[in-house]
Protein backbone atom coordinates (compact mmCIF):
# COMPACT_ATOMS: atom_id res chain seq x y z
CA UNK A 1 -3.85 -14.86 20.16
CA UNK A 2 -3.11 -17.17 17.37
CA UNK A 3 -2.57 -15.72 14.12
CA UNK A 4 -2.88 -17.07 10.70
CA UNK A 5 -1.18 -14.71 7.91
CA UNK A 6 -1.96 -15.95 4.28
CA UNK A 7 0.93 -14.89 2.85
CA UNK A 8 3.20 -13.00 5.25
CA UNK A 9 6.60 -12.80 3.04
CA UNK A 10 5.83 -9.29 1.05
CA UNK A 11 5.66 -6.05 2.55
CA UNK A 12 2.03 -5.21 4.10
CA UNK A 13 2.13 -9.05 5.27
CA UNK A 14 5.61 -9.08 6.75
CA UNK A 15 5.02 -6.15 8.65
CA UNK A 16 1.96 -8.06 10.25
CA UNK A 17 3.89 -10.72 11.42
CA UNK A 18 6.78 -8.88 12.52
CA UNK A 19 4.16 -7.03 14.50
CA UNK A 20 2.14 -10.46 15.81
CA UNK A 21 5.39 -12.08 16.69
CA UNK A 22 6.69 -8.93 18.37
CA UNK A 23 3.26 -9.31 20.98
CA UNK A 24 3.92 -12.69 21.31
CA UNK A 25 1.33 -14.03 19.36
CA UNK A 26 1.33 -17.57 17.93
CA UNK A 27 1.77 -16.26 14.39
CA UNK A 28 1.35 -19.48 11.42
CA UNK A 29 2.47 -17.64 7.97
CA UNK A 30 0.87 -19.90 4.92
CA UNK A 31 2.57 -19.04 1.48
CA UNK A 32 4.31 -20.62 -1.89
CA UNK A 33 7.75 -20.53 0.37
CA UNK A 34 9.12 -18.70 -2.44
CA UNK A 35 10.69 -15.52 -0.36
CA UNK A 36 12.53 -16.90 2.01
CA UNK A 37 12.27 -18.04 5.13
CA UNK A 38 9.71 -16.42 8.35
CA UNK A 39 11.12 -15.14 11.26
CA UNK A 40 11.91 -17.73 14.03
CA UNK A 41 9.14 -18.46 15.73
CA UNK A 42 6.53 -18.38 13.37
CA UNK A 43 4.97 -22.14 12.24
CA UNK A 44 5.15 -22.52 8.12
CA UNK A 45 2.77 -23.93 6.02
CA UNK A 46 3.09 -24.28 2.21
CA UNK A 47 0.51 -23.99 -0.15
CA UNK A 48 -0.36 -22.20 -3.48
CA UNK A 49 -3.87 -21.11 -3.26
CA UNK A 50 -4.33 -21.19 -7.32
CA UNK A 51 -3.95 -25.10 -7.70
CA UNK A 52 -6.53 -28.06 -7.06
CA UNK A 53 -5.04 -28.77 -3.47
CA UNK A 54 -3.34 -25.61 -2.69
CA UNK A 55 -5.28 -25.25 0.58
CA UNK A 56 -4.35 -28.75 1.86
CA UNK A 57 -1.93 -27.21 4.33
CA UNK A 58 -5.19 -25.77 6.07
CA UNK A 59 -7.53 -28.27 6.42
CA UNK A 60 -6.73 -28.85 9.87
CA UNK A 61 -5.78 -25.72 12.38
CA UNK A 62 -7.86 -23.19 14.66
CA UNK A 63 -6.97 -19.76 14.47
CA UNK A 64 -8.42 -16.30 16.58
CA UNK A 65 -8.05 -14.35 13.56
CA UNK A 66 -7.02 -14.65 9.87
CA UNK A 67 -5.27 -11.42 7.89
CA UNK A 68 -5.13 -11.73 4.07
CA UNK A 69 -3.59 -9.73 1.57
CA UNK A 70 -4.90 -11.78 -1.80
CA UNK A 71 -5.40 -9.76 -4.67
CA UNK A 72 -5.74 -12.39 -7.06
CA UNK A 73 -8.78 -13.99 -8.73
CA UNK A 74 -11.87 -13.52 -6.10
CA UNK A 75 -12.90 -17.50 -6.13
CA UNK A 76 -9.71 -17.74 -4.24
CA UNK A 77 -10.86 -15.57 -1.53
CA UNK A 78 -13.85 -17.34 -1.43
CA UNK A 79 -12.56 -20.95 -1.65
CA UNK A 80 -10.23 -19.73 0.96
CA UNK A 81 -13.28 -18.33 3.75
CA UNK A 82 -14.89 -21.58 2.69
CA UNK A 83 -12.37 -23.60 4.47
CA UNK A 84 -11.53 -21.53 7.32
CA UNK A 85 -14.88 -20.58 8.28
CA UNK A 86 -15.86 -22.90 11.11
CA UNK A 87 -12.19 -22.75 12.19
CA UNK A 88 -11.54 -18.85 12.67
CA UNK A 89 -12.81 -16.45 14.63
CA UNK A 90 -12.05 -13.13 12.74
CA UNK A 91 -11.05 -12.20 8.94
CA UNK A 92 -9.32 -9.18 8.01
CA UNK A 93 -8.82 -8.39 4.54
CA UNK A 94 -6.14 -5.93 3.30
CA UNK A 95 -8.24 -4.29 0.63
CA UNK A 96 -8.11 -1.03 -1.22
CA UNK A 97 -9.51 2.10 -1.97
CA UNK A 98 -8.68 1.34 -5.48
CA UNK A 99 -12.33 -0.65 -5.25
CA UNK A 100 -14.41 2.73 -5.54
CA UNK A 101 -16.13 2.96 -8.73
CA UNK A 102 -15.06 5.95 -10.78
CA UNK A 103 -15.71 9.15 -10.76
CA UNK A 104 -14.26 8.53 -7.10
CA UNK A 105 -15.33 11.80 -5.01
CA UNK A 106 -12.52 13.72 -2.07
CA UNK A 107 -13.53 12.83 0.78
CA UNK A 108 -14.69 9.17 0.21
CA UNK A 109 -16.88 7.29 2.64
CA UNK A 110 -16.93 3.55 2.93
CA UNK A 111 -20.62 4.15 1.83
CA UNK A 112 -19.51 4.94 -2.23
CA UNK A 113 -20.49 2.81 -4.74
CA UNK A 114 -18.09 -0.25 -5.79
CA UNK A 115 -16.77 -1.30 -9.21
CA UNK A 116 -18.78 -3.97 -10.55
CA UNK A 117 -16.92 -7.50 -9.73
CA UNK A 118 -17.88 -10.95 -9.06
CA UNK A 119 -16.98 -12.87 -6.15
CA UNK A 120 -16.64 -16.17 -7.82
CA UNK A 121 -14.31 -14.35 -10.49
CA UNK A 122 -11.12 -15.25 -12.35
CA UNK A 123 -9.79 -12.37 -13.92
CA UNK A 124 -9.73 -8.86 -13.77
CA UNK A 125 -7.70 -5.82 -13.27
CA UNK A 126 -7.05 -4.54 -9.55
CA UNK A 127 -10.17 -2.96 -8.70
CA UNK A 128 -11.80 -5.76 -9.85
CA UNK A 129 -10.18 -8.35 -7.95
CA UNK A 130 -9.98 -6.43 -4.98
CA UNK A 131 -13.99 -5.74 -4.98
CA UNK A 132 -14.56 -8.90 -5.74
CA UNK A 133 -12.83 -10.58 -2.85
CA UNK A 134 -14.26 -8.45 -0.45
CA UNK A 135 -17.62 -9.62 -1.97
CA UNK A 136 -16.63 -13.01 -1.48
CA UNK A 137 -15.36 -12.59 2.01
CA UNK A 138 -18.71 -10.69 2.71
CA UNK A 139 -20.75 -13.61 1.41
CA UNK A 140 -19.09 -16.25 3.50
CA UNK A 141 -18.32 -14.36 6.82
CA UNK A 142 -21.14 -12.36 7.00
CA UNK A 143 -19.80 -9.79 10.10
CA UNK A 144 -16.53 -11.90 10.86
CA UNK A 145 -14.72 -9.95 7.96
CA UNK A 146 -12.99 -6.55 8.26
CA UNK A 147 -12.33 -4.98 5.04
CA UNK A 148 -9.06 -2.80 5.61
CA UNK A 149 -9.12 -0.54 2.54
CA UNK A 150 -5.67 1.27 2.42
CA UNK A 151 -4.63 4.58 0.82
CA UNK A 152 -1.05 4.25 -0.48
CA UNK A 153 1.16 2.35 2.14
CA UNK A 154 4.81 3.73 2.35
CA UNK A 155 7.90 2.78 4.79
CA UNK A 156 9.99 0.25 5.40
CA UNK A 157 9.87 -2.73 3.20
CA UNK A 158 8.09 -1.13 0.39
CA UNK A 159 8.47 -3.20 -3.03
CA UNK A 160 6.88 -0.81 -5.41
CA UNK A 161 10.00 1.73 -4.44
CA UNK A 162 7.74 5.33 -4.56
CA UNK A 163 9.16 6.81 -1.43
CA UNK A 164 12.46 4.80 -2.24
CA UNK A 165 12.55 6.18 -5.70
CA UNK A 166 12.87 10.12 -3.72
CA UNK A 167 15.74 8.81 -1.30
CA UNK A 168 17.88 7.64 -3.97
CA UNK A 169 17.33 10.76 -6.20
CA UNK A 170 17.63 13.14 -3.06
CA UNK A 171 21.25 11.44 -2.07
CA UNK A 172 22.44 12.22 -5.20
CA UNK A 173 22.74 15.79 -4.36
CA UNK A 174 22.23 18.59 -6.56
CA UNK A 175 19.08 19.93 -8.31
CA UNK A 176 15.92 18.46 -7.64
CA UNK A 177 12.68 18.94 -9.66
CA UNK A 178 10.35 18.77 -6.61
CA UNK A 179 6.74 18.76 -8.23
CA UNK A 180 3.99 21.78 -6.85
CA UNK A 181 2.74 23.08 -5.20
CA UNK A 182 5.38 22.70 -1.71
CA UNK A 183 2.06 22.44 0.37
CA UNK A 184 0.06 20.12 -1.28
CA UNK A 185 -1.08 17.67 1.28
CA UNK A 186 -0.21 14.10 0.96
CA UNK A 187 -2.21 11.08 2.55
CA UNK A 188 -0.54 7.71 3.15
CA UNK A 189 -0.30 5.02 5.87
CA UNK A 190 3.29 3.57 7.40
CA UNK A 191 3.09 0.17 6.95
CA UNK A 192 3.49 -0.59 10.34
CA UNK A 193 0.84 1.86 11.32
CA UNK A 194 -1.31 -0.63 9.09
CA UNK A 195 -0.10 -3.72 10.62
CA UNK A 196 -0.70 -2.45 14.07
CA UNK A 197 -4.75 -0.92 13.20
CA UNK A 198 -5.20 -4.57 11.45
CA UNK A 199 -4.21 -6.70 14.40
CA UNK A 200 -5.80 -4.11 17.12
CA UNK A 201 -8.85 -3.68 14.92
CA UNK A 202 -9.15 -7.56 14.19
CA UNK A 203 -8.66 -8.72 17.44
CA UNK A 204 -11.15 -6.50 19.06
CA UNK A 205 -13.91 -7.79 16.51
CA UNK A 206 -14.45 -4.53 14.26
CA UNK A 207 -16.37 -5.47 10.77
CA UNK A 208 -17.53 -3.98 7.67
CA UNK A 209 -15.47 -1.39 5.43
CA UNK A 210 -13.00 0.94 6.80
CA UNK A 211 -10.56 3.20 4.78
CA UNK A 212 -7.19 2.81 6.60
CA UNK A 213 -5.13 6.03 5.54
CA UNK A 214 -3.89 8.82 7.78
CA UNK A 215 -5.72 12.14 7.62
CA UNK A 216 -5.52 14.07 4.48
CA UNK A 217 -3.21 16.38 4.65
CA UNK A 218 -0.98 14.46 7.34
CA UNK A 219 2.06 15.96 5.57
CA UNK A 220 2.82 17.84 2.57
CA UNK A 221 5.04 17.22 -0.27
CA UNK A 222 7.30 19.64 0.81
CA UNK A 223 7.88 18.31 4.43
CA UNK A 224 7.87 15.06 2.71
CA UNK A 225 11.25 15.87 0.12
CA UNK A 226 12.63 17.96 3.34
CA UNK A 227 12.62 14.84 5.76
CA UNK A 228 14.18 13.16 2.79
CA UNK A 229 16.89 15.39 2.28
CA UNK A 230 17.61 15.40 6.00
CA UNK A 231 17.65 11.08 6.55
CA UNK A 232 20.10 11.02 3.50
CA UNK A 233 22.30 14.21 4.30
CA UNK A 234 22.35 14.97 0.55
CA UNK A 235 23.13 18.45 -0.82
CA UNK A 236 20.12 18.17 -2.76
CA UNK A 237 18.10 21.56 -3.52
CA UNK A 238 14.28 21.39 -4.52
CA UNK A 239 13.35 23.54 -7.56
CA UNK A 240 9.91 23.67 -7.11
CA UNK A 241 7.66 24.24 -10.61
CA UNK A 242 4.12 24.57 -10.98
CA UNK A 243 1.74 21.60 -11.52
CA UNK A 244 0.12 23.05 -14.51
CA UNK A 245 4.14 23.10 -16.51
CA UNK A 246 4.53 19.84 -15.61
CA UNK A 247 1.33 18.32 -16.79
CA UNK A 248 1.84 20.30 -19.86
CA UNK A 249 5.16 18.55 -20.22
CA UNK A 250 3.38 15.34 -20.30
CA UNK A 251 4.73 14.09 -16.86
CA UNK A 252 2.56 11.81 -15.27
CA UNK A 253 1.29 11.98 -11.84
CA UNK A 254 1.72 8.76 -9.15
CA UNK A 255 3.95 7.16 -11.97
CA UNK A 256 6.91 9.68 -13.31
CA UNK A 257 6.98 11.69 -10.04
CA UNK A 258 6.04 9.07 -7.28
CA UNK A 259 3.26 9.86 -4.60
CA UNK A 260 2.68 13.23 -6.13
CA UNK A 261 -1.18 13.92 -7.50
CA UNK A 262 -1.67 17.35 -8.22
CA UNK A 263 -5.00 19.54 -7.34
CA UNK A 264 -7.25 18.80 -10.14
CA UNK A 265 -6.33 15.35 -11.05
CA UNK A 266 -9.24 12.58 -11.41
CA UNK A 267 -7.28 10.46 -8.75
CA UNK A 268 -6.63 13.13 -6.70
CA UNK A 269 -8.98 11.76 -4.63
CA UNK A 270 -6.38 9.16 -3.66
CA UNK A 271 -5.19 11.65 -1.15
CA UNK A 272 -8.66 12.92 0.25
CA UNK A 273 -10.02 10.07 1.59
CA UNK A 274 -12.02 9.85 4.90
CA UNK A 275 -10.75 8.20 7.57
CA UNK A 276 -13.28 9.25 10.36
CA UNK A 277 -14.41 5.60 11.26
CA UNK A 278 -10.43 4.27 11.20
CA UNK A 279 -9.46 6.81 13.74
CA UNK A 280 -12.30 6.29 15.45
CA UNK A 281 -11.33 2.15 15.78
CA UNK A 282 -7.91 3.63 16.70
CA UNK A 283 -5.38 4.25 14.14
CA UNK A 284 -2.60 6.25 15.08
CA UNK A 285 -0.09 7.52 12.33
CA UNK A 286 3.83 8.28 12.99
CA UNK A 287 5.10 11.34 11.74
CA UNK A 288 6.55 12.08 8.23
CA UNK A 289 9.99 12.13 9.62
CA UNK A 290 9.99 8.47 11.16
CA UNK A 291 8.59 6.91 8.35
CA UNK A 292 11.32 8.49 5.52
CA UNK A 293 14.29 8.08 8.05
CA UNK A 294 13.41 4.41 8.96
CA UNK A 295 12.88 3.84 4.92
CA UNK A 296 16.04 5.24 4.08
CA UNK A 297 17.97 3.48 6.89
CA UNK A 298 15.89 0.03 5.72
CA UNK A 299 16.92 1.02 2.05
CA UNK A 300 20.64 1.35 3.21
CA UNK A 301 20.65 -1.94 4.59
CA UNK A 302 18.95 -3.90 1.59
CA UNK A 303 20.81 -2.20 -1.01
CA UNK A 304 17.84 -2.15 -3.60
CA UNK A 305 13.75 -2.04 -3.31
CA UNK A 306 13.03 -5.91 -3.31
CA UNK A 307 10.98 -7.92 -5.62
CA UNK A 308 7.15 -8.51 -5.41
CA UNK A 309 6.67 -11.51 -3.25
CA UNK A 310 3.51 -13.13 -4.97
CA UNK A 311 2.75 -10.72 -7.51
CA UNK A 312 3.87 -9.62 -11.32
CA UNK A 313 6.79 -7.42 -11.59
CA UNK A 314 5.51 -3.19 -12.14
CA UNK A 315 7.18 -0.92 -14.37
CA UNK A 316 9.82 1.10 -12.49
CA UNK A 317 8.54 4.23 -11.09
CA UNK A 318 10.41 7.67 -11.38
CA UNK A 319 11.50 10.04 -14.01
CA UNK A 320 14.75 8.92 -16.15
CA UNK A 321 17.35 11.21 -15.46
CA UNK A 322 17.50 12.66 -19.04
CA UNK A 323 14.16 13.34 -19.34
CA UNK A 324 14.69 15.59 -15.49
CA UNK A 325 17.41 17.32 -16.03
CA UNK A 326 15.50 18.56 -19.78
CA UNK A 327 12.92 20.00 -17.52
CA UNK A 328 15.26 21.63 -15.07
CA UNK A 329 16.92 22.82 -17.78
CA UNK A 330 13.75 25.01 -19.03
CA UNK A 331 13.18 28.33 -18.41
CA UNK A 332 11.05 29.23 -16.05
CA UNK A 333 9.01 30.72 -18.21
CA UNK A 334 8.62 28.05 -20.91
CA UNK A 335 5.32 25.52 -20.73
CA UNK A 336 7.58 22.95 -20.97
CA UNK A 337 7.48 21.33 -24.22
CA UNK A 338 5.85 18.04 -24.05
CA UNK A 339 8.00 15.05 -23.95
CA UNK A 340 7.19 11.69 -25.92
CA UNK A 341 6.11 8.79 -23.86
CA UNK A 342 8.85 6.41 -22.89
């Protein structure tokens, strides 16, 4: 098989091509050459797809199949399928299920309604530009596009630092303020998990919309904090405290306390997804305790959660340390006095 990656330097995309290269595909990674260097093996072109001639690198090439990760302006997408289209064979687009028009319902289908976007547009937030590419894709490739809409991706190589944020608190030891309930269920995908389903499901041909996520309730935040406190040997202890304090408190899901959205929340959804047609093309999820030991080992190794490759630098995730040990410090009894926005 010969792949092209457009991009191939950040975390979803180097996973694919550690993956292709690891089958022995002929793997070409196209990208700024900002992030270093591709593995050996893999053919580099240079190009930035927002200029005038940023796709010059491409205009000559055959590829099997294409996987993209753009979540940029939509006409990029589309300029992008332009070119390629008489000289691929398959598109897979690493989407989102961020492109599901609010109120989002558990238990999403591929079949809900998208936010409005345009495929020839230039701005937007997220969603948007997400929706919008697949749009674009869509128009140009007809049923030679997969759109691969992931849950939240965690594992080794992750550069927004959610399940890294948890390791390093955890090895610190002591009290932790683990967020309620201990058995709410948490949905994600590895990261390799993803790369794998993209390459198996693009090479076999699959099209249309797919939401690539393991099954809700695949673990639980408590097994989740456990396997952490086993990879990192810490003598941490989780002091569990109900949602509803917490929320009170002003503590804010997804962002303060990383992967945790509590039952109730209007993005709890996030975590209910269905995945019946992804397992049916043949995803297969690793357990819990694979994915946070092979983070934490990764983590080790780097020394810090790496930059973006591509994209803006995000606020830091996590609650300061201050602001945690105030709501340890609260009785167990007390609503937990709000706390002003940092």
């Amino acid at each position: 098989m010969k792949l092209l990656m457009l991009g191939g330097s950040g975390f979803v995309g180097g996973a694919v091509v550690a993956e292709a290269t690891h089958r022995g595909w002929a793997v070409t990674a196209f990208n700024r050459g900002r992030h270093g260097a591709p593995p050996a093996g893999v053919r580099h072109l240079v190009g930035d797809r927002t200029t005038a001639d940023g796709l010059a690198a491409l205009s000559e090439g055959e590829w099997d199949l294409v996987v993209d990760t753009w979540d940029g302006a939509p006409r990029v997408a589309q300029a992008t399928a332009r070119m390629l289209a008489g000289r691929v064979g398959h598109y897979v687009y690493v989407s989102s299920g961020s492109v599901y028009a609010q109120p989002v319902p558990a238990g999403v289908t591929e079949q809900a309604p998208l936010v409005e976007a345009a495929p020839d547009g230039v701005d937007g937030d997220y969603p948007m530009l997400k929706a919008g590419a697949e749009r674009a894709l869509r128009a140009v490739l007809g049923d030679r596009v997969l759109l691969a809409r992931a849950g939240l991706i965690l594992g080794p190589g992750e550069d927004i630092g959610r399940l890294p944020w948890w390791l390093n608190r955890l090895a610190q030891g002591g009290e932790v303020l683990a967020p309620g309930p201990v058995d709410l269920p948490v949905q994600y995908v590895d990261v390799r998990d993803l790369a794998t389903f993209l390459l198996d499901a693009g090479a076999a041909g699959q099209a249309g919309a797919v939401n690539v996520v393991s099954r809700p309730g695949h673990t639980t935040m408590g097994e989740l904090l456990t396997a952490g406190i086993a990879a990192t040997g810490a003598a941490a202890r989780l002091r569990w405290i109900d949602p509803g304090r917490l929320l009170a408190a002003g503590v804010e899901p997804w962002n303060d306390l990383p992967i945790w959205i509590p039952p109730g929340h209007e993005y709890r959804w996030m975590q209910q997804m269905d995945v019946t047609r992804a397992y049916a093309d043949g995803l297969c999820c690793r357990p819990v305790t694979e994915t946070v030991a092979d983070t934490w080992a990764w983590l080790r190794r780097v020394g810090a959660v790496p930059a973006r490759a591509g994209r803006p630098a995000r606020p830091p995730v996590g609650l300061d340390p201050v602001r945690e040990a105030g709501l340890l410090a609260a009785p167990a009894t007390d609503p937990l006095s709000p706390v002003p926005p940092r």
